[in-house]
PDB file of N, CA and C in Angstrom:
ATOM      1  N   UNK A   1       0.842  -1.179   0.000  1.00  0.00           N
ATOM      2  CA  UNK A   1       0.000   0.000   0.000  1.00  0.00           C
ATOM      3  C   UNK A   1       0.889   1.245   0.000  1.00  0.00           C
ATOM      4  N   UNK A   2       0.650   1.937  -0.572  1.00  0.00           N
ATOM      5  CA  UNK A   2       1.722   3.204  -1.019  1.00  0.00           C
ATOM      6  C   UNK A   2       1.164   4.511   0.273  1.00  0.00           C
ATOM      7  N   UNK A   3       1.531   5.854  -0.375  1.00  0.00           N
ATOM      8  CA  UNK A   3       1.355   6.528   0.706  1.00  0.00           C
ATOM      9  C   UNK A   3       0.739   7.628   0.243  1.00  0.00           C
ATOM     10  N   UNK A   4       0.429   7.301  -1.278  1.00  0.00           N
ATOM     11  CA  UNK A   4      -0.314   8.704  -1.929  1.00  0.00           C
ATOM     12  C   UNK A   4       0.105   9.426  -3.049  1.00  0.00           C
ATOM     13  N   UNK A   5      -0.493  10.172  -3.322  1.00  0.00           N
ATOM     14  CA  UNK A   5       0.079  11.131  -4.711  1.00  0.00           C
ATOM     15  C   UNK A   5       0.998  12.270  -3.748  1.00  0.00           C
ATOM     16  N   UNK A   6       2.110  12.458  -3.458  1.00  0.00           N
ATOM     17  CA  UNK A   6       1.986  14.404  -3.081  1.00  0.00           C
ATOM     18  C   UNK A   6       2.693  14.256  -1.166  1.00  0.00           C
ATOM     19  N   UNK A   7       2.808  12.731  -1.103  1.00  0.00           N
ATOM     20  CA  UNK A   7       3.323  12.610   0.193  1.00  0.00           C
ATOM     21  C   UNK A   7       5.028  12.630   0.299  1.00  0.00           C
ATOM     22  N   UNK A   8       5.408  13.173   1.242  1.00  0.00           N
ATOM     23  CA  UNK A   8       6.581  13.756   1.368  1.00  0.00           C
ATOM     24  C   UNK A   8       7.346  12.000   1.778  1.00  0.00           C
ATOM     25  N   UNK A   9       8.476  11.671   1.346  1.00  0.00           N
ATOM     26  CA  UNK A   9       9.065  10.252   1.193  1.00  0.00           C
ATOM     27  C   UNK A   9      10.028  10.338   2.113  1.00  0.00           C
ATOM     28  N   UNK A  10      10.703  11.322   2.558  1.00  0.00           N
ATOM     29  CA  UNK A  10      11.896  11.483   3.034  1.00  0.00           C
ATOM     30  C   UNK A  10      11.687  12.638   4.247  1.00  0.00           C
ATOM     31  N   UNK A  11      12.561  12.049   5.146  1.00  0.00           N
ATOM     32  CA  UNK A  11      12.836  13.364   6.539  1.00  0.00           C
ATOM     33  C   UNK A  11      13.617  14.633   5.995  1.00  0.00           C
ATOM     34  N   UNK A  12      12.826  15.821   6.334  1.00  0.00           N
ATOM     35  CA  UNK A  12      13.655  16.925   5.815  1.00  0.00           C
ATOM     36  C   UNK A  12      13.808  17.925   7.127  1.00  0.00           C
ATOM     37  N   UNK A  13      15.689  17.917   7.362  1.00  0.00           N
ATOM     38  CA  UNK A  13      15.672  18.754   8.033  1.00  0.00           C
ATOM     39  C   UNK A  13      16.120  20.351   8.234  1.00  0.00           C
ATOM     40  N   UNK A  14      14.753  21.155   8.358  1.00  0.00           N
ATOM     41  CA  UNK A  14      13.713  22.189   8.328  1.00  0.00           C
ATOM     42  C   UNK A  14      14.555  22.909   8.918  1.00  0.00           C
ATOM     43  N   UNK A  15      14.968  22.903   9.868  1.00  0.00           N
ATOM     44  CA  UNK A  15      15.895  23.979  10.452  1.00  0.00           C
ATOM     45  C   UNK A  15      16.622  24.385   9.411  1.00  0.00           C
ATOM     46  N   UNK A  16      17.587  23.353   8.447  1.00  0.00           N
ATOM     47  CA  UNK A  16      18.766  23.862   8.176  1.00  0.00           C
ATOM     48  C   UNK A  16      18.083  24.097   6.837  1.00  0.00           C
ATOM     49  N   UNK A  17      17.161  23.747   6.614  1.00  0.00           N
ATOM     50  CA  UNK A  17      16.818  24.375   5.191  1.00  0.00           C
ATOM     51  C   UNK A  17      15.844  25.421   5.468  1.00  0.00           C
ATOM     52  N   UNK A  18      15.586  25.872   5.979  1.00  0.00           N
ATOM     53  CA  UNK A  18      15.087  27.614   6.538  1.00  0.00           C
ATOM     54  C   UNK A  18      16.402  28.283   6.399  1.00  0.00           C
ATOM     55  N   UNK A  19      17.285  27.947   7.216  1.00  0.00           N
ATOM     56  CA  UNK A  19      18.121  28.789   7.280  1.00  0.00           C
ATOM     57  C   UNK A  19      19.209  28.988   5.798  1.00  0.00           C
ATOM     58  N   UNK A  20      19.356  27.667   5.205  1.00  0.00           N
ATOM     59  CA  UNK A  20      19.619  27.639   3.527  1.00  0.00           C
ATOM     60  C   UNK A  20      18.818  28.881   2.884  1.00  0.00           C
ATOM     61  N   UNK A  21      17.432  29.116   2.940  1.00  0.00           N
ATOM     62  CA  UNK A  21      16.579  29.622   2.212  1.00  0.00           C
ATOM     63  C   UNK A  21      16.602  31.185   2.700  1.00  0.00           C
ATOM     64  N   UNK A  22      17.186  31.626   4.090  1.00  0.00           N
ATOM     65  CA  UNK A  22      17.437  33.177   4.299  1.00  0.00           C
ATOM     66  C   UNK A  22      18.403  33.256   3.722  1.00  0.00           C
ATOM     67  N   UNK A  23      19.663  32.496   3.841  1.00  0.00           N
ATOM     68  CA  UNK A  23      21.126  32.806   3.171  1.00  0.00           C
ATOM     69  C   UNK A  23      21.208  33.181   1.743  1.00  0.00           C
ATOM     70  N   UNK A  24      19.688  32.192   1.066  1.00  0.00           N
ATOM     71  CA  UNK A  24      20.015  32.499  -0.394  1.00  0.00           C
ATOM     72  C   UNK A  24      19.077  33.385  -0.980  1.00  0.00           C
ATOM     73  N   UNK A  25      18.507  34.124  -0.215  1.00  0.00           N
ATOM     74  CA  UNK A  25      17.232  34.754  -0.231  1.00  0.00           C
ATOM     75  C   UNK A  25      16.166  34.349  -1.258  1.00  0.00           C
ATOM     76  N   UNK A  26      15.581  32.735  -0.839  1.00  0.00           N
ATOM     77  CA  UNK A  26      14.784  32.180  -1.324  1.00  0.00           C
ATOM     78  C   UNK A  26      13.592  32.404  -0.411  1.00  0.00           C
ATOM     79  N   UNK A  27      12.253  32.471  -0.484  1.00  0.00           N
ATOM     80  CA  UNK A  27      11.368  33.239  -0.409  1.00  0.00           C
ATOM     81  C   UNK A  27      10.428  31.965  -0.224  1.00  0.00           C
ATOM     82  N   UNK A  28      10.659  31.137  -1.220  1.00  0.00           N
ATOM     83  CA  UNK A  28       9.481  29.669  -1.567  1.00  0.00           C
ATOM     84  C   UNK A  28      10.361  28.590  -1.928  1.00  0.00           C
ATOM     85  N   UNK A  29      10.481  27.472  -0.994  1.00  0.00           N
ATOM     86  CA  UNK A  29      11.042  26.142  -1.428  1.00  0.00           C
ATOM     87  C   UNK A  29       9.617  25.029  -1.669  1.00  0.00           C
ATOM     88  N   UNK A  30      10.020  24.491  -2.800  1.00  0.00           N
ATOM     89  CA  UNK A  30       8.855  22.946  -2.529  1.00  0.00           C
ATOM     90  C   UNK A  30       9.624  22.124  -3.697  1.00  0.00           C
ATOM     91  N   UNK A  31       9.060  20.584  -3.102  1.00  0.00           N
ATOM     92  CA  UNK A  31       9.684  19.465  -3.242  1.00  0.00           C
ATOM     93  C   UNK A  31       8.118  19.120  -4.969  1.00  0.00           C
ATOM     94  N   UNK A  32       9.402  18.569  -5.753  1.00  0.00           N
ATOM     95  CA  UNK A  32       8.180  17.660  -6.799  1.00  0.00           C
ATOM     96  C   UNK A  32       9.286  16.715  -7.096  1.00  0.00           C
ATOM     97  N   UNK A  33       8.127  15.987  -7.898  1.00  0.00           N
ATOM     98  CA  UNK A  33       9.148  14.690  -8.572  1.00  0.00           C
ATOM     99  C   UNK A  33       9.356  13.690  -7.711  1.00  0.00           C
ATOM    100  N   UNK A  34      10.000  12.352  -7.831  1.00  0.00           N
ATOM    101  CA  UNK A  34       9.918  11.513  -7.335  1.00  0.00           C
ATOM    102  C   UNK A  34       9.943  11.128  -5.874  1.00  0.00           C
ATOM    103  N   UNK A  35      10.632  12.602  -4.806  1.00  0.00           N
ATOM    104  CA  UNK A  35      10.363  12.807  -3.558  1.00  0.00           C
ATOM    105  C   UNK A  35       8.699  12.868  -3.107  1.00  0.00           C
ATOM    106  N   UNK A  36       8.012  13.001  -4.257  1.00  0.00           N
ATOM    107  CA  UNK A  36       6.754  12.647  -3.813  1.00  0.00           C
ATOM    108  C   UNK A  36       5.430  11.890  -4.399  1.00  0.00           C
ATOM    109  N   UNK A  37       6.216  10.963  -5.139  1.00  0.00           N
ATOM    110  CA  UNK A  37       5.914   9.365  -5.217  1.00  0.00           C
ATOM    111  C   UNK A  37       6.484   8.460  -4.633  1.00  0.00           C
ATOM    112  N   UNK A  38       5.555   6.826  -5.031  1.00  0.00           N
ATOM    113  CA  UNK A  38       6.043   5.571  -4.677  1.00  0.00           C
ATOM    114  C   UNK A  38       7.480   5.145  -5.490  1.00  0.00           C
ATOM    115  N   UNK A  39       8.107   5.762  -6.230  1.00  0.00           N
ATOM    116  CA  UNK A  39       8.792   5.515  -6.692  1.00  0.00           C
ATOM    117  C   UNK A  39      10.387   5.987  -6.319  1.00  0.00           C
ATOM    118  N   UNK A  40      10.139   6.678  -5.214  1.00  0.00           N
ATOM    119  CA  UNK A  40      10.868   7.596  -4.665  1.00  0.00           C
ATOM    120  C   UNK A  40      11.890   6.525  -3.726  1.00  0.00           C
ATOM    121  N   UNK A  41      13.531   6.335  -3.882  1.00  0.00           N
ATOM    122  CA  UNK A  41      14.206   5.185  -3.292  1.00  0.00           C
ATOM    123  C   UNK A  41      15.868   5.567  -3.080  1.00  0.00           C
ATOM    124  N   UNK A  42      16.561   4.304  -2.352  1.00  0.00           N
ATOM    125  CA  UNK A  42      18.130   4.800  -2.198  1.00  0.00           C
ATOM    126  C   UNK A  42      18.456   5.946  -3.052  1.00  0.00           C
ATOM    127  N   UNK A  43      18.720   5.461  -3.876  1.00  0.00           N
ATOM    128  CA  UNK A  43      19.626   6.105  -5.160  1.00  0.00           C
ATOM    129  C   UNK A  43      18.923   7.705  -5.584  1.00  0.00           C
ATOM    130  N   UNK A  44      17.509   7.968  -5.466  1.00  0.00           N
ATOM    131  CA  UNK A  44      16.641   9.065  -5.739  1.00  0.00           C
ATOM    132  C   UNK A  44      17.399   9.990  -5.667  1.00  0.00           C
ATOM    133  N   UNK A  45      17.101  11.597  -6.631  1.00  0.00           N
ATOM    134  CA  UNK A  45      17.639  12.915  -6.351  1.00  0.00           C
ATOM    135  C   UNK A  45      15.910  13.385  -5.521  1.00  0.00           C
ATOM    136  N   UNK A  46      16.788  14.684  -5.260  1.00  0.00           N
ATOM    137  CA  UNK A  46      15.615  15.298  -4.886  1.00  0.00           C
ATOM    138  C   UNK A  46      15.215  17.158  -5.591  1.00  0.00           C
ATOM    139  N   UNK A  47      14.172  16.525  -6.588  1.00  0.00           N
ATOM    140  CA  UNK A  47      13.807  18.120  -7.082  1.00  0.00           C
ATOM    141  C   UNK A  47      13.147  19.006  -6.302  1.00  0.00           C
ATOM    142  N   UNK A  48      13.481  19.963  -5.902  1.00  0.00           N
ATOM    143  CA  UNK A  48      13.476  21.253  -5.281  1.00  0.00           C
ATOM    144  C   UNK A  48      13.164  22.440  -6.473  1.00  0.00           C
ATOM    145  N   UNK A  49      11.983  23.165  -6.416  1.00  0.00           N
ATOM    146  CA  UNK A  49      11.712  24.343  -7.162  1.00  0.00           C
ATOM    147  C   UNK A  49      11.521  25.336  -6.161  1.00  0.00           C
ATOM    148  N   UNK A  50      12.362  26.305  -6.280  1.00  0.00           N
ATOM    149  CA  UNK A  50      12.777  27.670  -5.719  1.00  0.00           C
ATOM    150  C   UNK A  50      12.132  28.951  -6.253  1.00  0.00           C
ATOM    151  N   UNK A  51      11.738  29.984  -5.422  1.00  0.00           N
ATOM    152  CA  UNK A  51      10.811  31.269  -5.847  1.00  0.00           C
ATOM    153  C   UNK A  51      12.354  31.767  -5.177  1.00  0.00           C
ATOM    154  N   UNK A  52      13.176  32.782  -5.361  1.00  0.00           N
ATOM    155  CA  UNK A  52      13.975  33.535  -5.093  1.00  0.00           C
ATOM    156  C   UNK A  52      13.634  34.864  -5.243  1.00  0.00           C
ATOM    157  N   UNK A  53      13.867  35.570  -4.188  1.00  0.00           N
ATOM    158  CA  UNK A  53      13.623  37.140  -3.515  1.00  0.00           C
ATOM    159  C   UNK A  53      14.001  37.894  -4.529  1.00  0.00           C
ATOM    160  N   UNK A  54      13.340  39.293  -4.663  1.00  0.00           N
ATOM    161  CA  UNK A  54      14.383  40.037  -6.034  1.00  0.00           C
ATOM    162  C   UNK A  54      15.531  40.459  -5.861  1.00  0.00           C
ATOM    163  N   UNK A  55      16.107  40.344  -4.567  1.00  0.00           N
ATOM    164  CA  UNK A  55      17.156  40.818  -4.438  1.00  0.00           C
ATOM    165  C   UNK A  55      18.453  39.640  -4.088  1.00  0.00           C
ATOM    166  N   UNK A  56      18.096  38.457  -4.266  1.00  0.00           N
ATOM    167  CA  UNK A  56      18.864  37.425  -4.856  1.00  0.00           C
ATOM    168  C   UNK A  56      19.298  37.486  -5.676  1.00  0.00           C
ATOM    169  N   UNK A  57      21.160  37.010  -5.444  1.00  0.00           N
ATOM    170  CA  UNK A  57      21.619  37.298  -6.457  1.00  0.00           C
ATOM    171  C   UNK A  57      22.088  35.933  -7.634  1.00  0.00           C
ATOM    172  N   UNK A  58      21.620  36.265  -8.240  1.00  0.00           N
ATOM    173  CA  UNK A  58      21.915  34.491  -9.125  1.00  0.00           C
ATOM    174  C   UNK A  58      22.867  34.489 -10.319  1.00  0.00           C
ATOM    175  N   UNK A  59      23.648  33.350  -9.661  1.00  0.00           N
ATOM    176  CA  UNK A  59      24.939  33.459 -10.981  1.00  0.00           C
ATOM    177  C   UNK A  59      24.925  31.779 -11.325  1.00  0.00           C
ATOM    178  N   UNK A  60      25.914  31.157 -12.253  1.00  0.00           N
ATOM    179  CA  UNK A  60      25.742  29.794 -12.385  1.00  0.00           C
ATOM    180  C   UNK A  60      26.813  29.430 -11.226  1.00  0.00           C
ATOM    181  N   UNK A  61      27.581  30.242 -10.399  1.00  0.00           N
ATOM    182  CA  UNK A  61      28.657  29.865  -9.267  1.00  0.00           C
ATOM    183  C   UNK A  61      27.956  29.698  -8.273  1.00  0.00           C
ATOM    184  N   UNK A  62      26.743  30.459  -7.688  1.00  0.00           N
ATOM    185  CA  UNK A  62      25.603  30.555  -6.670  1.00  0.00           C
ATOM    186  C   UNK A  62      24.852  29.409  -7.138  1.00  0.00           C
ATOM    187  N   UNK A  63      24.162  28.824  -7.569  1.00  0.00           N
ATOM    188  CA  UNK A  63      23.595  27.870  -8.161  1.00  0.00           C
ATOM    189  C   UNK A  63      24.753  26.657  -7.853  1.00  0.00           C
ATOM    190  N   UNK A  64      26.120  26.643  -8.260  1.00  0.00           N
ATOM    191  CA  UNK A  64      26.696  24.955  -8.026  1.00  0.00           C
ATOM    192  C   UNK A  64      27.257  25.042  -6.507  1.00  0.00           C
ATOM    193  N   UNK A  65      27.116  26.128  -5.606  1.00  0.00           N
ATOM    194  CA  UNK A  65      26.860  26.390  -4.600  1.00  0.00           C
ATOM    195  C   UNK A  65      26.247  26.242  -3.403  1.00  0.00           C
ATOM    196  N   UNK A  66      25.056  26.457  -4.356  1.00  0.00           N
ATOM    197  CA  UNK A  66      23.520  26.433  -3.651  1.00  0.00           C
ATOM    198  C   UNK A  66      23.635  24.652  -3.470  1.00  0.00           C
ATOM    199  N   UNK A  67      23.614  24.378  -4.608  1.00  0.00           N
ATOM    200  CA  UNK A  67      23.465  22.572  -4.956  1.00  0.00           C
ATOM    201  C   UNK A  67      24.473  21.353  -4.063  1.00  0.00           C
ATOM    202  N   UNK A  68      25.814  22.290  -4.150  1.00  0.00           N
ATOM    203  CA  UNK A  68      26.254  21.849  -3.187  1.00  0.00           C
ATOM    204  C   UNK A  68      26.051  21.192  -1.530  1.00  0.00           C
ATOM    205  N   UNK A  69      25.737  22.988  -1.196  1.00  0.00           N
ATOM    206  CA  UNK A  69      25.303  23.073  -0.301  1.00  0.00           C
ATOM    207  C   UNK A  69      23.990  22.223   0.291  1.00  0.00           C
ATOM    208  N   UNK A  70      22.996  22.296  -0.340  1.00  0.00           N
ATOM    209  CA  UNK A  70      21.638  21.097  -0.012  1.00  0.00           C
ATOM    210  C   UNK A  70      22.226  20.030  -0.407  1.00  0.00           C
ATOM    211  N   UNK A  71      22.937  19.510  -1.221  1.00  0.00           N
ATOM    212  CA  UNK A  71      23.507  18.031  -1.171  1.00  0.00           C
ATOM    213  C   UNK A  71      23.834  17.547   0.255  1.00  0.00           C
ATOM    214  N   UNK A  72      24.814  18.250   0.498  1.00  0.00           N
ATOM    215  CA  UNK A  72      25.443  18.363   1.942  1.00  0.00           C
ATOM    216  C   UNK A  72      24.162  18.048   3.153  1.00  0.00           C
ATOM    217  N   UNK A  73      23.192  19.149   2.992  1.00  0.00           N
ATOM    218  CA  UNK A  73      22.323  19.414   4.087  1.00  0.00           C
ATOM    219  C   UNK A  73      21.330  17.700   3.866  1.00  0.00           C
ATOM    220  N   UNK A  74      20.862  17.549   2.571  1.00  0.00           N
ATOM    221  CA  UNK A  74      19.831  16.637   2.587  1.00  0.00           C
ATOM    222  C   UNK A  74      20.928  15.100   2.524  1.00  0.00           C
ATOM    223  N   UNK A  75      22.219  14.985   2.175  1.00  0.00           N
ATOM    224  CA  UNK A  75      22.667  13.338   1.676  1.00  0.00           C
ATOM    225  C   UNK A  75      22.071  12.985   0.173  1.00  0.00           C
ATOM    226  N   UNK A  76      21.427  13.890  -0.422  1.00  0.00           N
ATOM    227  CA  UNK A  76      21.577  13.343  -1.430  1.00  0.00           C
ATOM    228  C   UNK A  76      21.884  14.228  -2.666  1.00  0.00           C
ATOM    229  N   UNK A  77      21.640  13.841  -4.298  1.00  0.00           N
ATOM    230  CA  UNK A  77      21.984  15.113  -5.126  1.00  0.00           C
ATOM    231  C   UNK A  77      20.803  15.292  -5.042  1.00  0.00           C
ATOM    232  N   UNK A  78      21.000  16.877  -5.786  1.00  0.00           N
ATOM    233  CA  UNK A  78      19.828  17.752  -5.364  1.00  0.00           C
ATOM    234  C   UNK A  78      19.629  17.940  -6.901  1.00  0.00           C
ATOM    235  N   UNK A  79      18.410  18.384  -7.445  1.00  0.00           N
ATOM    236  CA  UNK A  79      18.239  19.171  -8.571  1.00  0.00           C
ATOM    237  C   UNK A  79      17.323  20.502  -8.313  1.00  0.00           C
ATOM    238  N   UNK A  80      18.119  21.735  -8.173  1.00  0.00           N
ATOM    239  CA  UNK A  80      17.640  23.117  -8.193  1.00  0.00           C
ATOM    240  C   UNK A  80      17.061  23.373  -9.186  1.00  0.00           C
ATOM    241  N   UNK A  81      15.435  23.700  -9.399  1.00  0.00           N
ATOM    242  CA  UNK A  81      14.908  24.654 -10.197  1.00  0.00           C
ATOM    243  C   UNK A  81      14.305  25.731  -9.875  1.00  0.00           C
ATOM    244  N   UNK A  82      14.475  26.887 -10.595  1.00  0.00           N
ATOM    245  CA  UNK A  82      14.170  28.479 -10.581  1.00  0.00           C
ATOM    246  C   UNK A  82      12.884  28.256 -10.992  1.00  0.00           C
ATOM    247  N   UNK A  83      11.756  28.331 -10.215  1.00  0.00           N
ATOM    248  CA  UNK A  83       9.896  28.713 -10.179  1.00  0.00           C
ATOM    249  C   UNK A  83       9.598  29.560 -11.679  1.00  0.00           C
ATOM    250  N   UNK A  84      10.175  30.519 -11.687  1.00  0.00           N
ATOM    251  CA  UNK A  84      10.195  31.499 -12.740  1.00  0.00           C
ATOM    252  C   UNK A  84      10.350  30.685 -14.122  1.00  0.00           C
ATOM    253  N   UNK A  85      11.488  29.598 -14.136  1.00  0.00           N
ATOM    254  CA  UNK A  85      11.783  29.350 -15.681  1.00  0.00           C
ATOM    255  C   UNK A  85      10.545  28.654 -16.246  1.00  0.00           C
ATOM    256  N   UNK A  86       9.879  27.348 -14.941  1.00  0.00           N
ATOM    257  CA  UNK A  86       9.036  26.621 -14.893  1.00  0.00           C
ATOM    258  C   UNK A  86       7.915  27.065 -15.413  1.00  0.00           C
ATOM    259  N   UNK A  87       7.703  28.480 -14.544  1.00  0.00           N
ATOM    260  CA  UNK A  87       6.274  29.093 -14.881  1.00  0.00           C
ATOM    261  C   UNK A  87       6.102  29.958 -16.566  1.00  0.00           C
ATOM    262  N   UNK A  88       7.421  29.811 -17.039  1.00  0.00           N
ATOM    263  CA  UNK A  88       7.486  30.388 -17.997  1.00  0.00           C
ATOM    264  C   UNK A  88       7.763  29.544 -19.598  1.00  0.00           C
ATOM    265  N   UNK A  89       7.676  28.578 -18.847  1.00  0.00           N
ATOM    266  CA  UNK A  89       8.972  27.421 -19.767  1.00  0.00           C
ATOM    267  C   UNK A  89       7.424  27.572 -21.167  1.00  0.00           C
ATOM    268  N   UNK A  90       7.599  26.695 -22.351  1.00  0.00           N
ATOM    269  CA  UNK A  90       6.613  26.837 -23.523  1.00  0.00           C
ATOM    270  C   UNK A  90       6.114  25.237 -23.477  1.00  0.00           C
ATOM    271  N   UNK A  91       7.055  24.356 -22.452  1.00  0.00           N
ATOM    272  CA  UNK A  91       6.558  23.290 -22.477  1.00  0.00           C
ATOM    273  C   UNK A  91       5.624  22.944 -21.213  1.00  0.00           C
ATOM    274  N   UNK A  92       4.137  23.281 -21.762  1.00  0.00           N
ATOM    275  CA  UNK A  92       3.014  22.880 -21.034  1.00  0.00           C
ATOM    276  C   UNK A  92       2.530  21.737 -20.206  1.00  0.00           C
ATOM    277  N   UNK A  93       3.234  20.659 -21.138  1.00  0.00           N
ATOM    278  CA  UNK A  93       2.635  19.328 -20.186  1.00  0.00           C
ATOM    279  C   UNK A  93       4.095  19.192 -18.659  1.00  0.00           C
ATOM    280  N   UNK A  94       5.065  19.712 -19.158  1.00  0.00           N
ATOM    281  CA  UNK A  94       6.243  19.291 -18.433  1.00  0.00           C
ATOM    282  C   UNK A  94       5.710  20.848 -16.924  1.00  0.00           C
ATOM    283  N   UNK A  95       5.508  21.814 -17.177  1.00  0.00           N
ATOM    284  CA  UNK A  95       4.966  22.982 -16.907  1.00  0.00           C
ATOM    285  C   UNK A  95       3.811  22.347 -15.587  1.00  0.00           C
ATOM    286  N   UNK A  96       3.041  21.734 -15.938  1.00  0.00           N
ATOM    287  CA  UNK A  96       1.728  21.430 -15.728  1.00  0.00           C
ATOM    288  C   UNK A  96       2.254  20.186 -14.464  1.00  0.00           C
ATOM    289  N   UNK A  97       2.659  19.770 -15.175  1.00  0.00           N
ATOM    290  CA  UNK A  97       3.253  18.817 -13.863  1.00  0.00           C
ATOM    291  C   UNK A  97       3.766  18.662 -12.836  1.00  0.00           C
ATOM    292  N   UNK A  98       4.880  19.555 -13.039  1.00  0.00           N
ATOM    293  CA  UNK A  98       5.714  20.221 -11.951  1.00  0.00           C
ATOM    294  C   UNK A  98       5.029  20.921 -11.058  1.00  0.00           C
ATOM    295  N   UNK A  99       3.970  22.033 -11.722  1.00  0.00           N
ATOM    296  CA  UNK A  99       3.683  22.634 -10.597  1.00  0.00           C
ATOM    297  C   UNK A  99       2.183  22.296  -9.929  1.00  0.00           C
ATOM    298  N   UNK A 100       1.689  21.586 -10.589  1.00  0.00           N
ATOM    299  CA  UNK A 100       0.730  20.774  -9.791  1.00  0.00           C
ATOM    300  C   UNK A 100       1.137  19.863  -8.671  1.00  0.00           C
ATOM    301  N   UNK A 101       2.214  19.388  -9.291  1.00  0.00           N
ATOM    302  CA  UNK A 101       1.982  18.258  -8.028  1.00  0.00           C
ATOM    303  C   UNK A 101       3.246  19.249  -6.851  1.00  0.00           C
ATOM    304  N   UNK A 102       3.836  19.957  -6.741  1.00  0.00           N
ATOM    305  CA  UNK A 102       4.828  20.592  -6.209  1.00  0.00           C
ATOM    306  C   UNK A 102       4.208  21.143  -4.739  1.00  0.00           C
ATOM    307  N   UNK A 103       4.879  20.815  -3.878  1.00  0.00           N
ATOM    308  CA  UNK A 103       4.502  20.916  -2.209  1.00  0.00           C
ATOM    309  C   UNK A 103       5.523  21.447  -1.471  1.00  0.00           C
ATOM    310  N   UNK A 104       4.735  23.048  -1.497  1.00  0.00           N
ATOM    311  CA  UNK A 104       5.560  23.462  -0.662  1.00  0.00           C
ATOM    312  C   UNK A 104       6.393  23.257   0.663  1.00  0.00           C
ATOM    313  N   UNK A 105       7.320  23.566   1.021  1.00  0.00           N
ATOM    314  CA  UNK A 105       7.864  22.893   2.649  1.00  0.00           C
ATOM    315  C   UNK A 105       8.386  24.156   3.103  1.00  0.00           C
ATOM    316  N   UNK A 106       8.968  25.255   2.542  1.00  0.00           N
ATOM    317  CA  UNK A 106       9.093  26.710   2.694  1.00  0.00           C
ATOM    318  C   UNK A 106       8.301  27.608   2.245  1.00  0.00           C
ATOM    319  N   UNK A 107       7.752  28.635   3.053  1.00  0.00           N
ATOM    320  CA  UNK A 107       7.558  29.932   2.423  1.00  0.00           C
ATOM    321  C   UNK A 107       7.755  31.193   2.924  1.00  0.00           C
ATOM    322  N   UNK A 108       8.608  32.231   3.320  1.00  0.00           N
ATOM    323  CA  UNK A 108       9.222  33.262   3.854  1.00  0.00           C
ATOM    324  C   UNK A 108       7.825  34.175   3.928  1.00  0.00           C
ATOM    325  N   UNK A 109       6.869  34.156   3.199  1.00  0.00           N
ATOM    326  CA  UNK A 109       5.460  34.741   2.971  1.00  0.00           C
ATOM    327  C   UNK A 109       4.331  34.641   4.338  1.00  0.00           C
ATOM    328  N   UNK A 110       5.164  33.071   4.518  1.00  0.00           N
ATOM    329  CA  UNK A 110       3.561  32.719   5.748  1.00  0.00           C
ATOM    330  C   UNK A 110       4.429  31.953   6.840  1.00  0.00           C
ATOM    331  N   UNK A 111       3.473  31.421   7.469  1.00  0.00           N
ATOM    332  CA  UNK A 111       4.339  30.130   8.474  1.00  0.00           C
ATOM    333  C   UNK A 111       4.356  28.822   7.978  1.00  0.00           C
ATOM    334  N   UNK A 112       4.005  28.779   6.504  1.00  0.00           N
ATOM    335  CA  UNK A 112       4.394  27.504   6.087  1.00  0.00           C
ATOM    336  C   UNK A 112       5.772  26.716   5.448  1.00  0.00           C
ATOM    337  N   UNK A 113       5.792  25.279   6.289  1.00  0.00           N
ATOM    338  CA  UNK A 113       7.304  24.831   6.400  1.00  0.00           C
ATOM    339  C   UNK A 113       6.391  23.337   6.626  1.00  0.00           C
ATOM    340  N   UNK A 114       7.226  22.247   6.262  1.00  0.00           N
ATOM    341  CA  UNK A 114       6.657  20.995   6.253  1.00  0.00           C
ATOM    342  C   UNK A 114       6.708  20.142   7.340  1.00  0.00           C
TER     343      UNK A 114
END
């Protein structure tokens, strides 16, 4: 028996990714992709889509950085995506997916954290 569409697979620890998300002045973290399916296992990455503050500064050095860094924090690789490219991207079904099923666990906006 599985655990659902949208259920979080893995322990995430919240402290240090709050505090990841002031450092990089990320605003909105949430988890999609196989971190929240049955399919989700050892070997898994974990996709992370990011809303970043306007006054974040983003380079491709901040980014293998950033990736680093949550590798470190979570144990596993990470795949960083920018909210913005997603919401903008021309590919609809890939578009549609992501951010439907995407669950937030940060938001600098409210008191929501997972």
């Amino acid at each position: 028996m599985g655990l659902g569409e949208n259920q979080i697979r893995i322990k995430l620890p919240m402290e240090a990714l709050e505090a990841f998300c002031r450092r990089w002045f990320i605003v909105e973290m949430a988890l999609f992709g196989s971190a929240l399916r049955d399919d989700f296992g050892p070997e898994s990455d974990i996709d992370l889509l990011v809303t970043y503050a306007p006054e974040a500064e983003r380079s491709l050095k901040n980014l293998i950085e950033m990736s680093e860094e949550l590798e470190a924090i979570l144990g596993r690789k990470v795949d960083l995506v920018n909210r913005a490219v997603i919401t903008q991207s021309r590919n609809y079904i890939r578009r549609r997916a992501i951010l439907e099923s995407a669950r937030t666990i940060y938001d600098a906006r409210s008191s929501v954290s997972a």
